[in-house]
PDB file of N, CA and C in Angstrom:
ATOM      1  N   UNK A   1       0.848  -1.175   0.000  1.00  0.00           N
ATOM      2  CA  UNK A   1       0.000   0.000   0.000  1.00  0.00           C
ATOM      3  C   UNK A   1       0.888   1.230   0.000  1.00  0.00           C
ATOM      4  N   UNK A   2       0.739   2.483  -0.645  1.00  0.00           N
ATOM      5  CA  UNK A   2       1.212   3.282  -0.806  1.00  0.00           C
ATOM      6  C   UNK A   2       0.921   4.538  -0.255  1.00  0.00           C
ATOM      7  N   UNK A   3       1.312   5.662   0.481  1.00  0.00           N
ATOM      8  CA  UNK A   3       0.477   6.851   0.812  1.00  0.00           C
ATOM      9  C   UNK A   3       1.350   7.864   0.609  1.00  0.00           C
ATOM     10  N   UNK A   4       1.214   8.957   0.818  1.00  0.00           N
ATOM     11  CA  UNK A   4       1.777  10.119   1.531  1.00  0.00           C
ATOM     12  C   UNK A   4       2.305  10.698   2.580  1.00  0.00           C
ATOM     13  N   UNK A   5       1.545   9.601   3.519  1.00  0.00           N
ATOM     14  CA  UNK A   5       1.830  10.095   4.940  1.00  0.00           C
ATOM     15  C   UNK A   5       1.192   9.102   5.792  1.00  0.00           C
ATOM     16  N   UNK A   6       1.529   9.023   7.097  1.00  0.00           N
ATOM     17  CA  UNK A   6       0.884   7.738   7.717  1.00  0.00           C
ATOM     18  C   UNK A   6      -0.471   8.125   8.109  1.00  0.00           C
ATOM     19  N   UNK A   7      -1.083   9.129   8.028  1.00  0.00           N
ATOM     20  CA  UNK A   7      -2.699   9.831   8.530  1.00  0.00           C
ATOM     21  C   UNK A   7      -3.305   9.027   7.651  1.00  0.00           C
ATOM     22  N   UNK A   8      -2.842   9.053   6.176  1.00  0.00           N
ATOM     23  CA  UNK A   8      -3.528   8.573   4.867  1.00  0.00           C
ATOM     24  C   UNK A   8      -3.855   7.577   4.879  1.00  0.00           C
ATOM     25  N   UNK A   9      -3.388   6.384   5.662  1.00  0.00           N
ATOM     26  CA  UNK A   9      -3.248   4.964   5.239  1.00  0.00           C
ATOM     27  C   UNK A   9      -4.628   4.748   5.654  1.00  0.00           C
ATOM     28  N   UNK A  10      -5.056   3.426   4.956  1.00  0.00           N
ATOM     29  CA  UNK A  10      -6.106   2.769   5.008  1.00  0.00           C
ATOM     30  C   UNK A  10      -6.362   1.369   4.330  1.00  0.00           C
ATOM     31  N   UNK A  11      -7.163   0.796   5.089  1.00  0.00           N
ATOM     32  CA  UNK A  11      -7.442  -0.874   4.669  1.00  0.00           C
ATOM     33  C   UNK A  11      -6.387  -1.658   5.218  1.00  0.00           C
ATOM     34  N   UNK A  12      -5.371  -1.276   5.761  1.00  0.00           N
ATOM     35  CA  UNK A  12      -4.059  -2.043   6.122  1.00  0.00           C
ATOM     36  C   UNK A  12      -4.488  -3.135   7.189  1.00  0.00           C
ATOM     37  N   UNK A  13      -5.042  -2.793   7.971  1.00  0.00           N
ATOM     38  CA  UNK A  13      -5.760  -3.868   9.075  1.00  0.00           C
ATOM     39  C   UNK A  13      -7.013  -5.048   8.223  1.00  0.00           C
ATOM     40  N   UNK A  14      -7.680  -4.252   7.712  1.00  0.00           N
ATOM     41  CA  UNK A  14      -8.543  -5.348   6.865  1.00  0.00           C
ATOM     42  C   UNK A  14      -7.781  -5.861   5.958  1.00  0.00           C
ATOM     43  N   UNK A  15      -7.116  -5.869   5.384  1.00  0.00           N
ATOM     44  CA  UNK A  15      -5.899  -6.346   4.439  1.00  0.00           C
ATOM     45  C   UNK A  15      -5.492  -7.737   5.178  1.00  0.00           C
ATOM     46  N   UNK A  16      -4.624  -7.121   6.014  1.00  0.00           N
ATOM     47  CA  UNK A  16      -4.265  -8.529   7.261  1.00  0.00           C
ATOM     48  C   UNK A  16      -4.844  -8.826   8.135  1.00  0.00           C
ATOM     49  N   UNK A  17      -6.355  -8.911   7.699  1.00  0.00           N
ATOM     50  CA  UNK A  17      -6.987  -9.991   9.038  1.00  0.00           C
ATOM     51  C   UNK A  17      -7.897 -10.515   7.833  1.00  0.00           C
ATOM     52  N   UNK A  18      -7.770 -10.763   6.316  1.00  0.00           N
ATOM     53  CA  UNK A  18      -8.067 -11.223   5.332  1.00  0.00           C
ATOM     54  C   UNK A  18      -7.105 -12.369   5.187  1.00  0.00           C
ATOM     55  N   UNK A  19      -5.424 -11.888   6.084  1.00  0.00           N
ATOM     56  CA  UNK A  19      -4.358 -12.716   5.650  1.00  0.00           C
ATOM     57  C   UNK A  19      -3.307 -12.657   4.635  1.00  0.00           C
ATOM     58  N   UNK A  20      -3.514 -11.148   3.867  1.00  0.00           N
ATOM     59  CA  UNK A  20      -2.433 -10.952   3.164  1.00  0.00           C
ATOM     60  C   UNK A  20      -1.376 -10.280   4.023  1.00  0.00           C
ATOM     61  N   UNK A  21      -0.317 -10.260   3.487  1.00  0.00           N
ATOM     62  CA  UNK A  21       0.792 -10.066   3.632  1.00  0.00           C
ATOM     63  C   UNK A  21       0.890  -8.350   3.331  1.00  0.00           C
ATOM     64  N   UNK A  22       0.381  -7.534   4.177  1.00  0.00           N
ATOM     65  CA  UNK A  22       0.834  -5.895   4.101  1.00  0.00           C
ATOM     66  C   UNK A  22       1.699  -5.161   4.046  1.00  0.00           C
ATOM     67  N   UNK A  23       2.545  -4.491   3.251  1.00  0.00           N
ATOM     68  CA  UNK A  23       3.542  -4.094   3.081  1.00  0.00           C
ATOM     69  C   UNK A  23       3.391  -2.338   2.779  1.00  0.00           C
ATOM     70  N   UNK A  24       3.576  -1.396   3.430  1.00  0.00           N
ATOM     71  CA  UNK A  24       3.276  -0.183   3.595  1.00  0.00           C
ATOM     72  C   UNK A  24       4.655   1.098   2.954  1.00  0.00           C
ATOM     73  N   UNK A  25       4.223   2.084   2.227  1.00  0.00           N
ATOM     74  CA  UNK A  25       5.042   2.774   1.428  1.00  0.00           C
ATOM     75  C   UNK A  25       4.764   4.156   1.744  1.00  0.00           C
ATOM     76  N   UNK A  26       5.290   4.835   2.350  1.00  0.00           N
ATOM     77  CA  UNK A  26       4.685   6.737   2.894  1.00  0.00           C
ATOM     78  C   UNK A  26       6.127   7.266   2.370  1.00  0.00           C
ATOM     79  N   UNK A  27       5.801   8.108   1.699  1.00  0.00           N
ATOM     80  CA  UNK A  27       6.520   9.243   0.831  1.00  0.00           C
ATOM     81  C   UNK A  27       7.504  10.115   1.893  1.00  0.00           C
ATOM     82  N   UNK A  28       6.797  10.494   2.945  1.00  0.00           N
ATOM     83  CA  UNK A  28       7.286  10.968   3.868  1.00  0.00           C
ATOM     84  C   UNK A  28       8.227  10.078   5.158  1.00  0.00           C
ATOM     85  N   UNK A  29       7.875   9.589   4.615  1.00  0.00           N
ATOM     86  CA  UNK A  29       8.854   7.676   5.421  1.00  0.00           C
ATOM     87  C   UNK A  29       7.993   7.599   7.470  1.00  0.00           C
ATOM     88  N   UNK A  30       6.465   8.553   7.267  1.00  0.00           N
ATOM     89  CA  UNK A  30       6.174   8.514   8.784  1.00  0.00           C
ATOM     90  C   UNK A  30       5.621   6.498   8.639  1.00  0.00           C
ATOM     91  N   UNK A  31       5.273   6.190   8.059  1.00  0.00           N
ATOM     92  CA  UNK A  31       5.289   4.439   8.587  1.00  0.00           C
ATOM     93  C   UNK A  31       5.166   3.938   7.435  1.00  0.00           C
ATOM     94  N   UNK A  32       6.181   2.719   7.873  1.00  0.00           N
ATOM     95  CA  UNK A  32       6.599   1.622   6.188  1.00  0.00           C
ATOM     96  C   UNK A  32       7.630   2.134   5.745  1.00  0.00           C
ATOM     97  N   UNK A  33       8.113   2.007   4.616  1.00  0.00           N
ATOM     98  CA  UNK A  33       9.019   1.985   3.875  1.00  0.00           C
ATOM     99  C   UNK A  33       8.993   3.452   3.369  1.00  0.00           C
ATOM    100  N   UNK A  34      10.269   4.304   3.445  1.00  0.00           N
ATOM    101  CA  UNK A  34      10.364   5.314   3.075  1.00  0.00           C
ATOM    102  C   UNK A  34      10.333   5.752   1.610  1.00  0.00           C
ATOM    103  N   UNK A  35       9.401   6.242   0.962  1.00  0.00           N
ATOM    104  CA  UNK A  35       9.188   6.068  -0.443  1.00  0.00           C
ATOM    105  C   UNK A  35       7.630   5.424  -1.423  1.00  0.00           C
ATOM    106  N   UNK A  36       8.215   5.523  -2.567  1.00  0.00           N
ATOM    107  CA  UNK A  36       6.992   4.794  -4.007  1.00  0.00           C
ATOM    108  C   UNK A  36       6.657   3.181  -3.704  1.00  0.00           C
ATOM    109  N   UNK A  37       5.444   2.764  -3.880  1.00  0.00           N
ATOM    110  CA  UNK A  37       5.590   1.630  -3.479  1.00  0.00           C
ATOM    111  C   UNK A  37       6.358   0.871  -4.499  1.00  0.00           C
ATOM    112  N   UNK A  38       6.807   1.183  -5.059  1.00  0.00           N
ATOM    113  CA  UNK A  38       8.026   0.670  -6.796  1.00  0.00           C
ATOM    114  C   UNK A  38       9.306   0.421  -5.149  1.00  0.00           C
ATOM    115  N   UNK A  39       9.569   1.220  -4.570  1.00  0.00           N
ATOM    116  CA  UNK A  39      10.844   1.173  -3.674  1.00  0.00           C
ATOM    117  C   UNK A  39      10.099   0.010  -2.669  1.00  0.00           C
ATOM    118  N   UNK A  40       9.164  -0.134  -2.264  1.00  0.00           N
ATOM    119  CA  UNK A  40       8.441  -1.164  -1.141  1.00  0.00           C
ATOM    120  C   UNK A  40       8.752  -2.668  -1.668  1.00  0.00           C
ATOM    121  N   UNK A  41       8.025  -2.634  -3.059  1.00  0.00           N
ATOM    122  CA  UNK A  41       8.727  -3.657  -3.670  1.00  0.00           C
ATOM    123  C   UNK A  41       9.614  -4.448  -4.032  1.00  0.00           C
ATOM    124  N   UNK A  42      10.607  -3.427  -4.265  1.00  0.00           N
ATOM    125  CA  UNK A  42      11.965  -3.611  -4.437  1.00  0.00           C
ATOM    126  C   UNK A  42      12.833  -3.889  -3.280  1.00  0.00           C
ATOM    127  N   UNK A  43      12.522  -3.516  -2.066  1.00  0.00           N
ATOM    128  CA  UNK A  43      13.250  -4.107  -1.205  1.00  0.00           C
ATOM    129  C   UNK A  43      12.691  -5.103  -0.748  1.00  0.00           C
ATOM    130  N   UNK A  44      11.307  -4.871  -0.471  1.00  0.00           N
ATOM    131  CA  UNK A  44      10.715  -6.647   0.316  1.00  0.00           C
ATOM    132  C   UNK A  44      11.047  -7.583  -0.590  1.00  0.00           C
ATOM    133  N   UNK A  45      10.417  -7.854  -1.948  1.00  0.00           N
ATOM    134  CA  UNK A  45      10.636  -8.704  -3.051  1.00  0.00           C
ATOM    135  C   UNK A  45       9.692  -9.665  -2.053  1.00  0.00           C
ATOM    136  N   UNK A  46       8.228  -9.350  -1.991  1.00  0.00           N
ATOM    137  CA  UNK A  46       7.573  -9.998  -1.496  1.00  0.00           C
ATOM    138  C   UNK A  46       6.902 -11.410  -2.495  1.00  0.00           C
ATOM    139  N   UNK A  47       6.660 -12.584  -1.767  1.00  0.00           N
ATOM    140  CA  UNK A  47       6.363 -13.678  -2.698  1.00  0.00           C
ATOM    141  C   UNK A  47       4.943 -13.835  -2.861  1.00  0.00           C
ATOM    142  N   UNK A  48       4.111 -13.444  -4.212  1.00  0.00           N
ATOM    143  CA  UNK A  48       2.773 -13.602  -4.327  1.00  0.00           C
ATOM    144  C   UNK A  48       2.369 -14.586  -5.195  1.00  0.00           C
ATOM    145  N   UNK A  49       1.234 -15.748  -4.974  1.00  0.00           N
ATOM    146  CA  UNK A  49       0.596 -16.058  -6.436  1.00  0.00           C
ATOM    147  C   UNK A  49      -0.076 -15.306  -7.212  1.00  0.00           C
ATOM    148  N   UNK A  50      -0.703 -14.092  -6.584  1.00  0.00           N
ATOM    149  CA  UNK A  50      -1.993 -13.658  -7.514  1.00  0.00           C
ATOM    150  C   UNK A  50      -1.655 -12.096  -6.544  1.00  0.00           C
ATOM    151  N   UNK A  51      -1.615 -11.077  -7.184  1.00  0.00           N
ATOM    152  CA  UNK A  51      -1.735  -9.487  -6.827  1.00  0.00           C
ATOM    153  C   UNK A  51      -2.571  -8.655  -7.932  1.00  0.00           C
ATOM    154  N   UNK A  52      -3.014  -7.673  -7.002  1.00  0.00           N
ATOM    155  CA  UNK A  52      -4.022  -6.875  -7.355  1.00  0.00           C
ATOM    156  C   UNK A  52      -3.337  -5.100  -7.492  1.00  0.00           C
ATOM    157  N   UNK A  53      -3.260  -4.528  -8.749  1.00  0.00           N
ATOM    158  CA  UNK A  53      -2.861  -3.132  -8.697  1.00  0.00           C
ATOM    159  C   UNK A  53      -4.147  -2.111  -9.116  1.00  0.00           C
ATOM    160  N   UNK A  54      -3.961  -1.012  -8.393  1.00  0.00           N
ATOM    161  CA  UNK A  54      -5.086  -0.127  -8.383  1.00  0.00           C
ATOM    162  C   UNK A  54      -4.148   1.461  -8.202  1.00  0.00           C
ATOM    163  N   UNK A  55      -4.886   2.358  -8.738  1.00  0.00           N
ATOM    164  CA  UNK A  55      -4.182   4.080  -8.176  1.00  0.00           C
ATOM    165  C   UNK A  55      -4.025   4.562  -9.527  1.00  0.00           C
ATOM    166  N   UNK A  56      -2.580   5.503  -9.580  1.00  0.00           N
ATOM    167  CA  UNK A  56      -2.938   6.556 -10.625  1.00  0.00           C
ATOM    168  C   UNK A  56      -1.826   5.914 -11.873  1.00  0.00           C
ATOM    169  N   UNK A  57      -2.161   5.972 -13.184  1.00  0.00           N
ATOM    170  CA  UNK A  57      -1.506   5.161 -14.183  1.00  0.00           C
ATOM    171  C   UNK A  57      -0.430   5.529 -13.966  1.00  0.00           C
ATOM    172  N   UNK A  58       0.896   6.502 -13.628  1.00  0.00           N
ATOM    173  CA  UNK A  58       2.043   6.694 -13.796  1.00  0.00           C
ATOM    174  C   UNK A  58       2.624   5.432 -12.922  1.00  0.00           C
ATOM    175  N   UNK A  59       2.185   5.562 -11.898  1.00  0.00           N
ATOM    176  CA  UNK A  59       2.358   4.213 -10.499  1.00  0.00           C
ATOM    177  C   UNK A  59       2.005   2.662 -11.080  1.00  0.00           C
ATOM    178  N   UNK A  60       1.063   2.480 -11.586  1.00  0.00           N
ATOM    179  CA  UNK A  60       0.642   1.546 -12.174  1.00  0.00           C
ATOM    180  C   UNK A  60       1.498   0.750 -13.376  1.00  0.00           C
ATOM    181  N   UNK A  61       2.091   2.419 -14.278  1.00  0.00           N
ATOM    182  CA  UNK A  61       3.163   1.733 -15.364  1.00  0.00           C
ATOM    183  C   UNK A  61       4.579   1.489 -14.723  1.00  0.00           C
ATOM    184  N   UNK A  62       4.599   2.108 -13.698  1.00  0.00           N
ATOM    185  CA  UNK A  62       6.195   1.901 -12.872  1.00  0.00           C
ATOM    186  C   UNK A  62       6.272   0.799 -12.371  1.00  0.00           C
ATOM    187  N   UNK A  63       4.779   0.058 -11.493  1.00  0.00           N
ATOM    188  CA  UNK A  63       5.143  -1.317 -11.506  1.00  0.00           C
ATOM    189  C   UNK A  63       4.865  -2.196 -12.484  1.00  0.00           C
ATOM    190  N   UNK A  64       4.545  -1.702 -13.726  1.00  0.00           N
ATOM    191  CA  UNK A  64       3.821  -3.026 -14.801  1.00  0.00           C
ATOM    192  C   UNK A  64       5.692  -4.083 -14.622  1.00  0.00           C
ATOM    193  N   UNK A  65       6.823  -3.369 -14.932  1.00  0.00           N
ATOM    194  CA  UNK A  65       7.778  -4.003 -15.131  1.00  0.00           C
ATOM    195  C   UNK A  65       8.637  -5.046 -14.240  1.00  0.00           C
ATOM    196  N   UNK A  66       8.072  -4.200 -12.706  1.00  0.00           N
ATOM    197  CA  UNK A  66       8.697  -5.160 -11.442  1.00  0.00           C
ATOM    198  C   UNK A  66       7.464  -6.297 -11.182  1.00  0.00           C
ATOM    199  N   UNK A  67       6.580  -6.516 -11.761  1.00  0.00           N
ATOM    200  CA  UNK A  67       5.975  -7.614 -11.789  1.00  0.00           C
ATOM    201  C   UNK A  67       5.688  -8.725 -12.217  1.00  0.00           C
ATOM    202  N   UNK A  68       5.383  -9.952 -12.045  1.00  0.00           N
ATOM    203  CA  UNK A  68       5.268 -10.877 -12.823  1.00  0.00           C
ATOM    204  C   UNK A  68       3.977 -11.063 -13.312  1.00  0.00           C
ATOM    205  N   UNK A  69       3.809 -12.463 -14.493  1.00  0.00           N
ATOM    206  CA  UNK A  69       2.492 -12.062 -15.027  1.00  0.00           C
ATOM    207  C   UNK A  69       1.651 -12.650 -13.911  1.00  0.00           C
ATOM    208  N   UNK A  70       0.597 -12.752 -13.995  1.00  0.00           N
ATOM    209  CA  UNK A  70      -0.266 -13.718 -12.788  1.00  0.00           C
ATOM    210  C   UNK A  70      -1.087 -12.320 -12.146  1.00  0.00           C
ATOM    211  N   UNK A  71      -1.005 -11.506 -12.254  1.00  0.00           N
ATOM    212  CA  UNK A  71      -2.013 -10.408 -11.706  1.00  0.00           C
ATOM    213  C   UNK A  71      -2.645  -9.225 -12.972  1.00  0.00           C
ATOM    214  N   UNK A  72      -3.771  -8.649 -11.743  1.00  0.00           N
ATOM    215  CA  UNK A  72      -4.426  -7.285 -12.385  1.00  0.00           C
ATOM    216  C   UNK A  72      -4.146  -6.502 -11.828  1.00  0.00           C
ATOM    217  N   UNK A  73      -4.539  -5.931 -13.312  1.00  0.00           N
ATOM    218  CA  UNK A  73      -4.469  -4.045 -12.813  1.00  0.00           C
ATOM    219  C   UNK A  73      -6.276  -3.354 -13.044  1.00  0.00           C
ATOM    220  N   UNK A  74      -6.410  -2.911 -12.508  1.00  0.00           N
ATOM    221  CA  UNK A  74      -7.715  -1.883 -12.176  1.00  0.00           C
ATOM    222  C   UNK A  74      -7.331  -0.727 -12.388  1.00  0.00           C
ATOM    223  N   UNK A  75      -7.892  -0.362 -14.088  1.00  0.00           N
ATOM    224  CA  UNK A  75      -7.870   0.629 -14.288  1.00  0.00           C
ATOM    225  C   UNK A  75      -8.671   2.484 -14.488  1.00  0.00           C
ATOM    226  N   UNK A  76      -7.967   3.142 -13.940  1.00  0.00           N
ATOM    227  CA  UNK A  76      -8.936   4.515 -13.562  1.00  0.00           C
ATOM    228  C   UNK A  76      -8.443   5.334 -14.872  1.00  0.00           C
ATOM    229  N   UNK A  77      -9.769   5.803 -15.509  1.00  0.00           N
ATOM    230  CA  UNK A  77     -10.014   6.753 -16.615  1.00  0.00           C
ATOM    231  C   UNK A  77     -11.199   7.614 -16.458  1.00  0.00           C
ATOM    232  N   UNK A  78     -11.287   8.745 -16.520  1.00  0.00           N
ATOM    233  CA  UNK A  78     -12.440   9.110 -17.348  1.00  0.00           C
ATOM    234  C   UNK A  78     -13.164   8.855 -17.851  1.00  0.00           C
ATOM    235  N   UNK A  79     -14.416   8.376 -17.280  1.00  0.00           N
ATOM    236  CA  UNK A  79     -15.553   7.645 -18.185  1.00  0.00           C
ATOM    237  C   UNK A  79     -16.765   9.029 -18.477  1.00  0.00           C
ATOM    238  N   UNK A  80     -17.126   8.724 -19.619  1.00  0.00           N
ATOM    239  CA  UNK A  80     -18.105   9.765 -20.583  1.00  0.00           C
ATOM    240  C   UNK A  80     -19.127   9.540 -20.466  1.00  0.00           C
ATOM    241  N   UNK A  81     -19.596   8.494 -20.404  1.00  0.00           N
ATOM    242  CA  UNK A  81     -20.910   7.813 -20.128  1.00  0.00           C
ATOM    243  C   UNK A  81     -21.069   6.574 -19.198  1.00  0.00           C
ATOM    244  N   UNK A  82     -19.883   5.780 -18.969  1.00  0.00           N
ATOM    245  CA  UNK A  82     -20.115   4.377 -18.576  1.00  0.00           C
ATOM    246  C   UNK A  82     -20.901   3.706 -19.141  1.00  0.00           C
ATOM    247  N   UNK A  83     -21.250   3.941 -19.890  1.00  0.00           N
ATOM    248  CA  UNK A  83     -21.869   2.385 -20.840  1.00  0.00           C
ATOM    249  C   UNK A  83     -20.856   1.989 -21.882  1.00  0.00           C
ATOM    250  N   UNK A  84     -19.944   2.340 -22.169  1.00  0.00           N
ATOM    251  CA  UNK A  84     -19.017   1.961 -23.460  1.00  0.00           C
ATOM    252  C   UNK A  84     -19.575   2.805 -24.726  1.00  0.00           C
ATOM    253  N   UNK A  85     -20.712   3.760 -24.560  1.00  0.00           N
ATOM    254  CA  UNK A  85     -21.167   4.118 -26.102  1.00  0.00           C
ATOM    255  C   UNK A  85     -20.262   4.999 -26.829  1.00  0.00           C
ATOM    256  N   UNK A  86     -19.618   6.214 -25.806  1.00  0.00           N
ATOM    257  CA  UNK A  86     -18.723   7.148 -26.264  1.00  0.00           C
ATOM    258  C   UNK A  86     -17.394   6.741 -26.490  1.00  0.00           C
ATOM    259  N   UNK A  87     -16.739   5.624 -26.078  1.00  0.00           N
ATOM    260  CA  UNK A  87     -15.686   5.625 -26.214  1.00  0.00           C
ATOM    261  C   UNK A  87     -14.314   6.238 -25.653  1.00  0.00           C
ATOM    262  N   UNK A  88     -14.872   7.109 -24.695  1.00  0.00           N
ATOM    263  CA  UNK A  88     -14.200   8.083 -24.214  1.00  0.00           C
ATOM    264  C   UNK A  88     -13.337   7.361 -23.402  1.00  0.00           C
ATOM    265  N   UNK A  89     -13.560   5.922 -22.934  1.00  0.00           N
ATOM    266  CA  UNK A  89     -12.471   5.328 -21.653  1.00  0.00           C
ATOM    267  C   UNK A  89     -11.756   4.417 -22.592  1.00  0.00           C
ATOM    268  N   UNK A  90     -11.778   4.598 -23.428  1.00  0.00           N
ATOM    269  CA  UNK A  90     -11.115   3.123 -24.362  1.00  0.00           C
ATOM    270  C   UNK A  90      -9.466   3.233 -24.324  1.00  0.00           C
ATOM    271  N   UNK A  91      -8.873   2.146 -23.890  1.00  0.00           N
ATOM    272  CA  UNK A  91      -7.483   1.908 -23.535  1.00  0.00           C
ATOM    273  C   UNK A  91      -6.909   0.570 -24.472  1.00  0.00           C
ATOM    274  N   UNK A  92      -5.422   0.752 -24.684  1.00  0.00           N
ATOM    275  CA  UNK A  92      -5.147  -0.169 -25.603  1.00  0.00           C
ATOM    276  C   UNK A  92      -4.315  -1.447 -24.804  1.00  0.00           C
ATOM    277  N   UNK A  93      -4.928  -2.361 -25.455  1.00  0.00           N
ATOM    278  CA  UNK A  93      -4.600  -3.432 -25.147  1.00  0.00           C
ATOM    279  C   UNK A  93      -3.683  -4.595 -25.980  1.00  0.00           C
ATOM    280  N   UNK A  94      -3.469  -5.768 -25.293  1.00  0.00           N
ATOM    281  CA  UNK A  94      -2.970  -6.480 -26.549  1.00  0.00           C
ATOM    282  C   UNK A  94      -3.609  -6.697 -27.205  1.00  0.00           C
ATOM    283  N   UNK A  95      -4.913  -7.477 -27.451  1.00  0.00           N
ATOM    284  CA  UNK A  95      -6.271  -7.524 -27.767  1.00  0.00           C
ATOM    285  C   UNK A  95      -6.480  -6.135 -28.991  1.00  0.00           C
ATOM    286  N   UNK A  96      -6.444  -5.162 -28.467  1.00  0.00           N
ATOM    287  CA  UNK A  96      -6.987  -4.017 -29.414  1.00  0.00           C
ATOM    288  C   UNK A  96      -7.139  -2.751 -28.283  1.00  0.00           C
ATOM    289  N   UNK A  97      -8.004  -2.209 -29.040  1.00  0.00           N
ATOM    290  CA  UNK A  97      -8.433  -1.122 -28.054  1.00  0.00           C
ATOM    291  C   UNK A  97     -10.048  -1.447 -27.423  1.00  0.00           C
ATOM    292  N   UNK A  98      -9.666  -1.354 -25.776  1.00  0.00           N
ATOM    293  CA  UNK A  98     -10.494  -1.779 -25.236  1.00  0.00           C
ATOM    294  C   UNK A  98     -11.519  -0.649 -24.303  1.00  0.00           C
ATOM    295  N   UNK A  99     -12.936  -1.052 -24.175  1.00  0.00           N
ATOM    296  CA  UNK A  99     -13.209   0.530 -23.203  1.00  0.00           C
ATOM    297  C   UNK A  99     -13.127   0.008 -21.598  1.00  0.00           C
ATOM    298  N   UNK A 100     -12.720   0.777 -20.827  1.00  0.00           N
ATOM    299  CA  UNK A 100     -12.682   0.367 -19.374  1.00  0.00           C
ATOM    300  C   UNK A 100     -13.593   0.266 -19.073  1.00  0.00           C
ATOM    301  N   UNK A 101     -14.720   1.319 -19.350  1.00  0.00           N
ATOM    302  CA  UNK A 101     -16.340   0.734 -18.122  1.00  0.00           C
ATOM    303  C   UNK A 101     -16.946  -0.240 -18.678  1.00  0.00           C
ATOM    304  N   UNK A 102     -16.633  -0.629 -19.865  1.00  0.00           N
ATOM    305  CA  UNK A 102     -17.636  -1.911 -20.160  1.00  0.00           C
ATOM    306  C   UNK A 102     -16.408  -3.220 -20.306  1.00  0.00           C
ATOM    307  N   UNK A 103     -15.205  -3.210 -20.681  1.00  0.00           N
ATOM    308  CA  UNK A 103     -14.726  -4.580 -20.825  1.00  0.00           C
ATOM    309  C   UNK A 103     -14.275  -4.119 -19.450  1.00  0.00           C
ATOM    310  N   UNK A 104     -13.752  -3.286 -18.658  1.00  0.00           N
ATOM    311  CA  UNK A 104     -12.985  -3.890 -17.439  1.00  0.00           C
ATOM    312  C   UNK A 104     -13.623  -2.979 -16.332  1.00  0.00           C
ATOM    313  N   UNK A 105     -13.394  -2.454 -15.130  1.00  0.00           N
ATOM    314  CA  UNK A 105     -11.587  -1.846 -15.481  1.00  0.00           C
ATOM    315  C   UNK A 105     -10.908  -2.858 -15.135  1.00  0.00           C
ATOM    316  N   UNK A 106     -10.993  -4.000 -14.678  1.00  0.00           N
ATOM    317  CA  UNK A 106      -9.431  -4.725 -14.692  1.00  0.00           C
ATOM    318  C   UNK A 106      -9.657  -5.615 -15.628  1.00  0.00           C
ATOM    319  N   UNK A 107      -7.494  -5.265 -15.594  1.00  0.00           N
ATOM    320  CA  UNK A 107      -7.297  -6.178 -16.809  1.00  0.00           C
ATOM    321  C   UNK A 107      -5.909  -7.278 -16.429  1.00  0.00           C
ATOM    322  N   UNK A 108      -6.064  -8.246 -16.779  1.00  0.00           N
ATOM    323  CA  UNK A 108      -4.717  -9.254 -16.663  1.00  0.00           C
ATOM    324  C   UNK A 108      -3.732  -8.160 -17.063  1.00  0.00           C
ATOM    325  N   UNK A 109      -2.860  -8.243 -16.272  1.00  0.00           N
ATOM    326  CA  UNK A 109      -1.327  -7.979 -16.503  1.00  0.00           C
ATOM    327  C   UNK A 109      -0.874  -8.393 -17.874  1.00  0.00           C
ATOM    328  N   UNK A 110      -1.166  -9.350 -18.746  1.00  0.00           N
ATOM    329  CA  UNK A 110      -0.283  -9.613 -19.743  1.00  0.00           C
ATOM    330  C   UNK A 110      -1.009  -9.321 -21.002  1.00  0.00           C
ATOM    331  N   UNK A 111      -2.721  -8.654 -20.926  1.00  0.00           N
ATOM    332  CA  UNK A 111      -3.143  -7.827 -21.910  1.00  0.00           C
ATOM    333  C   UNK A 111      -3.006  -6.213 -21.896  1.00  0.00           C
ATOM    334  N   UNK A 112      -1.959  -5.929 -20.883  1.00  0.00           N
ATOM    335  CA  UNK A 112      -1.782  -4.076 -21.307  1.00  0.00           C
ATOM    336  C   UNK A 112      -0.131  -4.488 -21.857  1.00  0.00           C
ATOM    337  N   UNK A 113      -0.314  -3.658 -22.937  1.00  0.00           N
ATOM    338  CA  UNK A 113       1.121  -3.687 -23.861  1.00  0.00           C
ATOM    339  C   UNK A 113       2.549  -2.508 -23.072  1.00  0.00           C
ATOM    340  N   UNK A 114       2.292  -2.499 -22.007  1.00  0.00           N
ATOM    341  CA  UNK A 114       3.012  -1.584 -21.782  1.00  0.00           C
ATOM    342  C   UNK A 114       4.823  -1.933 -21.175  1.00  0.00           C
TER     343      UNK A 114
END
């Protein structure tokens, strides 16, 4: 999980009493790992079968590379309508170009070309 600051954090307790393995990232280094969660990663080198990415695409493309395939990403766009009519959320995929509110927003890790 990633924040700004340790005020910010959230879900970390429901996280681990679900049983995952929580690993915490504050910019300001007040709790967890001092830094991006790209740096959280990189030092735990935590062992997952299946992970879940969510937040703002720059973060999202920074970890597409430190990851393996076996997970999603949940992706946030601008939606125009949410029905898929406008086109306005459509993101490219391996597949093609896809719209987020109607095919996803998540998508396997190994259909974003990035």
């Amino acid at each position: 999980l990633g924040f700004n600051t340790a005020s910010e954090i959230i879900l970390h307790e429901e996280l681990a009493a679900l049983g995952a393995e929580v690993h915490v990232a504050t910019m300001d280094g007040s709790a967890g790992i001092r830094g991006l969660v790209t740096d959280a990663l990189l030092q735990v080198r935590p062992d997952f079968d299946h992970y879940y990415v969510c937040g703002p695409m720059p973060m999202m493309q920074a970890l597409y590379p430190l990851l393996p395939d076996g997970g999603e990403f949940s992706l946030e766009e601008r939606m125009g309508c949410g029905t898929g009519l406008c086109f306005g959320c459509t993101v490219q995929t391996a597949g093609g170009p896809r719209r987020i509110c109607h095919d996803g927003p998540v998508f396997p890790k190994k259909e974003l070309p990035w």
